[in-house]
N, C-alpha and C. Protein backbone atom coordinates (compact mmCIF):
# COMPACT_ATOMS: atom_id res chain seq x y z
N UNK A 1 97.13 51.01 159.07
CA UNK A 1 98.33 50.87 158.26
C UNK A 1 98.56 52.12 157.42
N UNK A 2 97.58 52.81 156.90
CA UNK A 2 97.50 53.82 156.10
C UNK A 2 98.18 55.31 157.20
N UNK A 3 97.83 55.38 158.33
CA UNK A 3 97.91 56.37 158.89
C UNK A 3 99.54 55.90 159.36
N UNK A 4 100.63 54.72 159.19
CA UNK A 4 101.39 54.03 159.66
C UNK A 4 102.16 54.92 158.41
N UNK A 5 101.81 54.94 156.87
CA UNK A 5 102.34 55.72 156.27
C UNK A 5 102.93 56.91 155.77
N UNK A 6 101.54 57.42 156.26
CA UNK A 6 101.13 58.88 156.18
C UNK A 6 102.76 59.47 157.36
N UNK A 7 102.89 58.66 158.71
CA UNK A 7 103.67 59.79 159.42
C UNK A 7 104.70 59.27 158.82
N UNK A 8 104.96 58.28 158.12
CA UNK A 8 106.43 57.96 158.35
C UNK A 8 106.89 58.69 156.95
N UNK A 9 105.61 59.33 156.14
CA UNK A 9 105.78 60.39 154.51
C UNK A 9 106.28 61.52 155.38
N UNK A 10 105.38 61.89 156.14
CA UNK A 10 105.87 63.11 156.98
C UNK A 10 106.95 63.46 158.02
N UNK A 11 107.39 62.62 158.72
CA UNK A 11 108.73 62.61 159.11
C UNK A 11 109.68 62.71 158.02
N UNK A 12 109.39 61.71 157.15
CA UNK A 12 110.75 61.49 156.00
C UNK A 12 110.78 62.88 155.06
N UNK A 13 109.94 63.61 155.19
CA UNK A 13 109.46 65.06 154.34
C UNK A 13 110.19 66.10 155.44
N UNK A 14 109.66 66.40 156.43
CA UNK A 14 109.97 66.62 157.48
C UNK A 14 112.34 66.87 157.36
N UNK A 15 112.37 65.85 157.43
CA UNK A 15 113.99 65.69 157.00
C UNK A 15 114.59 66.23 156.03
N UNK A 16 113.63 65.76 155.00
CA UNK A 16 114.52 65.88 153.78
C UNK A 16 114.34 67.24 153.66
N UNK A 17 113.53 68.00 153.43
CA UNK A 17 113.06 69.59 153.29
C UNK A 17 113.13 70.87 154.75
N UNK A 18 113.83 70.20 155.43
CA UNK A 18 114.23 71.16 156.45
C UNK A 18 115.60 71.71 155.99
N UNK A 19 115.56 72.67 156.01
CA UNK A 19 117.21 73.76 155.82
C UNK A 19 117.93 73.63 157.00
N UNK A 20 119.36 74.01 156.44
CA UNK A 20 120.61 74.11 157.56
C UNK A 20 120.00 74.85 158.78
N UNK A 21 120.67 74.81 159.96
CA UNK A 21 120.29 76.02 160.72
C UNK A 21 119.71 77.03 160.41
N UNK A 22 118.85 77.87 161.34
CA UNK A 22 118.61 79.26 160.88
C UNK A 22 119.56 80.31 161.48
N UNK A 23 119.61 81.10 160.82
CA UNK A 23 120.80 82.35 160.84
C UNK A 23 120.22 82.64 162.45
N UNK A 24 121.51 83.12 163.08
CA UNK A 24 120.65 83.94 164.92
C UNK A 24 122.07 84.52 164.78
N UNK A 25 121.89 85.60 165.46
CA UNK A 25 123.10 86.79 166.54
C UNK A 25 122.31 86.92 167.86
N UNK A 26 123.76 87.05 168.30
CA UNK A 26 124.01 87.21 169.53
C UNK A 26 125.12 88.40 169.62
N UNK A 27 124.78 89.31 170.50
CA UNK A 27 126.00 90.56 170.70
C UNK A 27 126.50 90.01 172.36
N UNK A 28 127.83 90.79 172.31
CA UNK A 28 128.24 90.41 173.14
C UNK A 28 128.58 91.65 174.32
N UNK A 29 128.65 91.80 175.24
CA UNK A 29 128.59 93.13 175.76
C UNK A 29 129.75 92.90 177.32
N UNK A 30 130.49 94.17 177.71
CA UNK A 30 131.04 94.31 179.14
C UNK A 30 130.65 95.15 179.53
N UNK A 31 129.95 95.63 181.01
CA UNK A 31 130.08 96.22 181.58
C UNK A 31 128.60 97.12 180.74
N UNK A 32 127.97 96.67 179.99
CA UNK A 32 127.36 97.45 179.34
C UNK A 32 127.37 98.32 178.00
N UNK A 33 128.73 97.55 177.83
CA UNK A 33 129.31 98.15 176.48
C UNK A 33 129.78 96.75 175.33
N UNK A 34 128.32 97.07 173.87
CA UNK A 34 129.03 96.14 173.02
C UNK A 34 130.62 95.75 172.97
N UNK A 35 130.80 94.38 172.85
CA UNK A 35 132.35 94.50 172.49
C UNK A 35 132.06 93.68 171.13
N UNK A 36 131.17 92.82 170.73
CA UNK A 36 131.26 91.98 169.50
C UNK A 36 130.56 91.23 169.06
N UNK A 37 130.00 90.25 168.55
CA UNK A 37 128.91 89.81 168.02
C UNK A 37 129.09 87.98 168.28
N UNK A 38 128.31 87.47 167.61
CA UNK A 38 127.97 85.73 167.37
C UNK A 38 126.79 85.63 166.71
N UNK A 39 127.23 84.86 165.32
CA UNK A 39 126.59 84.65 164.75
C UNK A 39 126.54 83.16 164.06
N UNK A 40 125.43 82.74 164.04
CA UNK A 40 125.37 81.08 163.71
C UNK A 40 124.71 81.47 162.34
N UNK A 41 125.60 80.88 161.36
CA UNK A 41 124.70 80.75 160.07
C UNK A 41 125.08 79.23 158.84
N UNK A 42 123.61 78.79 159.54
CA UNK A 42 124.44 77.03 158.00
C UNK A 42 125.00 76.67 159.18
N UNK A 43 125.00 76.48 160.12
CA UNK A 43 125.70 75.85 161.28
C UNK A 43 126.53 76.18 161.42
N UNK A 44 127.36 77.05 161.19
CA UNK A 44 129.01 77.61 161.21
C UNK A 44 128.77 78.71 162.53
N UNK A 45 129.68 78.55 163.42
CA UNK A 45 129.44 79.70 164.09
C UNK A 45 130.83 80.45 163.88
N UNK A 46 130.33 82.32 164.44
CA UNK A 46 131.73 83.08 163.89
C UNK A 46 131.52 84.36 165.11
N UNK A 47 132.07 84.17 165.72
CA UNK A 47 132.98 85.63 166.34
C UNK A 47 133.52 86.63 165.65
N UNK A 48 132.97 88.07 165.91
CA UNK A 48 133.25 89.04 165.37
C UNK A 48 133.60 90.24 166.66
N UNK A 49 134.54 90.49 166.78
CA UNK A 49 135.17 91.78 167.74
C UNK A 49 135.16 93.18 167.11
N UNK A 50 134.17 94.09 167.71
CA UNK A 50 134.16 95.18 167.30
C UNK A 50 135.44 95.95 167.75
N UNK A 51 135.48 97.20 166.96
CA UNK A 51 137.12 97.87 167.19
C UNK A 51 136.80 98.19 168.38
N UNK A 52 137.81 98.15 169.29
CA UNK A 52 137.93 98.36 170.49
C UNK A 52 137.96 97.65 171.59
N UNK A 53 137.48 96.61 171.25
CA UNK A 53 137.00 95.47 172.16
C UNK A 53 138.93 94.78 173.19
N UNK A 54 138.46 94.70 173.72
CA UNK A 54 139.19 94.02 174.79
C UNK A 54 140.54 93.02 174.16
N UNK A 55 141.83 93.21 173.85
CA UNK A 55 142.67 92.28 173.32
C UNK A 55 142.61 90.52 173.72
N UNK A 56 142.09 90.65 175.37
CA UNK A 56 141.64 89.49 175.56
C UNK A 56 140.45 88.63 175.57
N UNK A 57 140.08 89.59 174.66
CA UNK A 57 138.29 89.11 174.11
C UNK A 57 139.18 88.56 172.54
N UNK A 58 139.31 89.51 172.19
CA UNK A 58 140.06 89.68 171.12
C UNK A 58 140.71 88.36 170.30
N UNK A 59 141.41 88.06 171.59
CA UNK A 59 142.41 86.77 171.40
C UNK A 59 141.76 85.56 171.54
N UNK A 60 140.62 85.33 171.96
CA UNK A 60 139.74 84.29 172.21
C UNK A 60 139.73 82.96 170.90
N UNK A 61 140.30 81.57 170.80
CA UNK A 61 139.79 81.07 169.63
C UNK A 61 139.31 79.79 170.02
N UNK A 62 138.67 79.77 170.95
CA UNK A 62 137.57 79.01 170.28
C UNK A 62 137.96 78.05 171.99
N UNK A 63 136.40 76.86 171.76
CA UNK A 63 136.06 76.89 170.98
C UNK A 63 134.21 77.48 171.14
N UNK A 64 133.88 77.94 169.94
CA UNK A 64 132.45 77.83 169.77
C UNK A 64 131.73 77.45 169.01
N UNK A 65 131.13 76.40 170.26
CA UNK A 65 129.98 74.95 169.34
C UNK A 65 128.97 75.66 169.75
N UNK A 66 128.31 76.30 170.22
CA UNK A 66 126.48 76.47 170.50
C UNK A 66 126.19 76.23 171.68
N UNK A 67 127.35 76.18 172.80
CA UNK A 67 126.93 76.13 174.25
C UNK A 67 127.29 77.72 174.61
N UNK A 68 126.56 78.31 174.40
CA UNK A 68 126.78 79.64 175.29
C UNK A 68 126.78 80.54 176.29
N UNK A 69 126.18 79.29 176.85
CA UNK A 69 127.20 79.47 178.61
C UNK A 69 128.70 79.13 178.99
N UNK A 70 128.70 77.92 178.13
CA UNK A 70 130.29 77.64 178.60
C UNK A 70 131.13 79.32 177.53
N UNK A 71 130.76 79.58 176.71
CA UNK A 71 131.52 80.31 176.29
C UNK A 71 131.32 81.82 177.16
N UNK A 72 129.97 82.15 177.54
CA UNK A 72 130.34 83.12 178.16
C UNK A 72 131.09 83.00 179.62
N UNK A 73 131.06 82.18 179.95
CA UNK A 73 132.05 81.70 181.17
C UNK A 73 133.37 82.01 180.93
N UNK A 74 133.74 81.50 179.76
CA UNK A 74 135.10 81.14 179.25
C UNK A 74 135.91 82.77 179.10
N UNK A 75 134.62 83.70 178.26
CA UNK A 75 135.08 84.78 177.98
C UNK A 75 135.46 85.83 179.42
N UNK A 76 134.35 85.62 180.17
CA UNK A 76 134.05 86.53 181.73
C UNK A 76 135.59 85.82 182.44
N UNK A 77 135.99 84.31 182.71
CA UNK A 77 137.58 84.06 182.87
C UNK A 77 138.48 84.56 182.29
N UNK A 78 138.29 85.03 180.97
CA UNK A 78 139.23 85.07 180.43
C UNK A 78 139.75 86.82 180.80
N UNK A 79 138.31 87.32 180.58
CA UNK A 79 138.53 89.08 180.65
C UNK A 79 138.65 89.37 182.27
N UNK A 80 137.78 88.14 183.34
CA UNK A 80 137.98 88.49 184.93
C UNK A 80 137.02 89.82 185.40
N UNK A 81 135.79 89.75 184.11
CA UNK A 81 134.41 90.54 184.74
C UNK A 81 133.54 89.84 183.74
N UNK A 82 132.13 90.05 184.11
CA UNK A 82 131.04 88.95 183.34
C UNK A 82 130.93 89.79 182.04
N UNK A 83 130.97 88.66 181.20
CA UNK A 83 130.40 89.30 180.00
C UNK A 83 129.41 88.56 179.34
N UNK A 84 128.03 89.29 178.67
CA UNK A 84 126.72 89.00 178.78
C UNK A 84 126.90 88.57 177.21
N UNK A 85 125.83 87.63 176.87
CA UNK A 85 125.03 87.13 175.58
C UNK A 85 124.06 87.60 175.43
N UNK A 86 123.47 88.02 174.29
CA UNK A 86 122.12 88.44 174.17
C UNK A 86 121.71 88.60 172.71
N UNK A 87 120.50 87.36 172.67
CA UNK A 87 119.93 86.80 171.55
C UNK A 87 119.04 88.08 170.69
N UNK A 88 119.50 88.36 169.41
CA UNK A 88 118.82 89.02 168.84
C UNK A 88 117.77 88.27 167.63
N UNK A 89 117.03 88.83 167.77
CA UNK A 89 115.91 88.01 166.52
C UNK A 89 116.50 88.54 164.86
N UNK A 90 116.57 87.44 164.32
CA UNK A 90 117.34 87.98 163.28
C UNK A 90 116.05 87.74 161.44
């Protein structure tokens, strides 16, 4: 019964004292060339287009929930060449 406690202190600890998401980027690249970033922070995610980047990268809104395949799919349709994700340790 005691050890019946103990996990259910530690799960409930576990919950309560875990933080929002952790911050991650992701850059986004064509052809070998950055075009822009992704960044999840507090659960919010945000698209950032570096100058230059593609008007139809550009124009992209959404949406992005945290599947980042469907979005790089979405983006590589949208621009009509693949464009890569790539997780940076942040």
């Amino acid at each position: 019964m005691l050890s019946l406690a103990y996990e259910f202190l530690f799960h409930a600890g576990r919950f309560l004292f875990t933080g929002p998401e952790e911050t991650a980027l992701w850059t986004i690249a064509v052809q070998g060339r950055l075009a822009g970033s992704l960044v999840r922070e507090s659960g919010v995610w945000r698209l950032t287009w570096f100058n230059g980047a593609d008007r139809r990268l550009a124009s992209f809104s959404g949406p992005v929930d945290g599947n980042l395949e469907a979005l790089s799919a979405a983006l590589s349709d949208r621009l009509g060449t693949p464009v890569e994700l790539a997780s940076l340790a942040v």
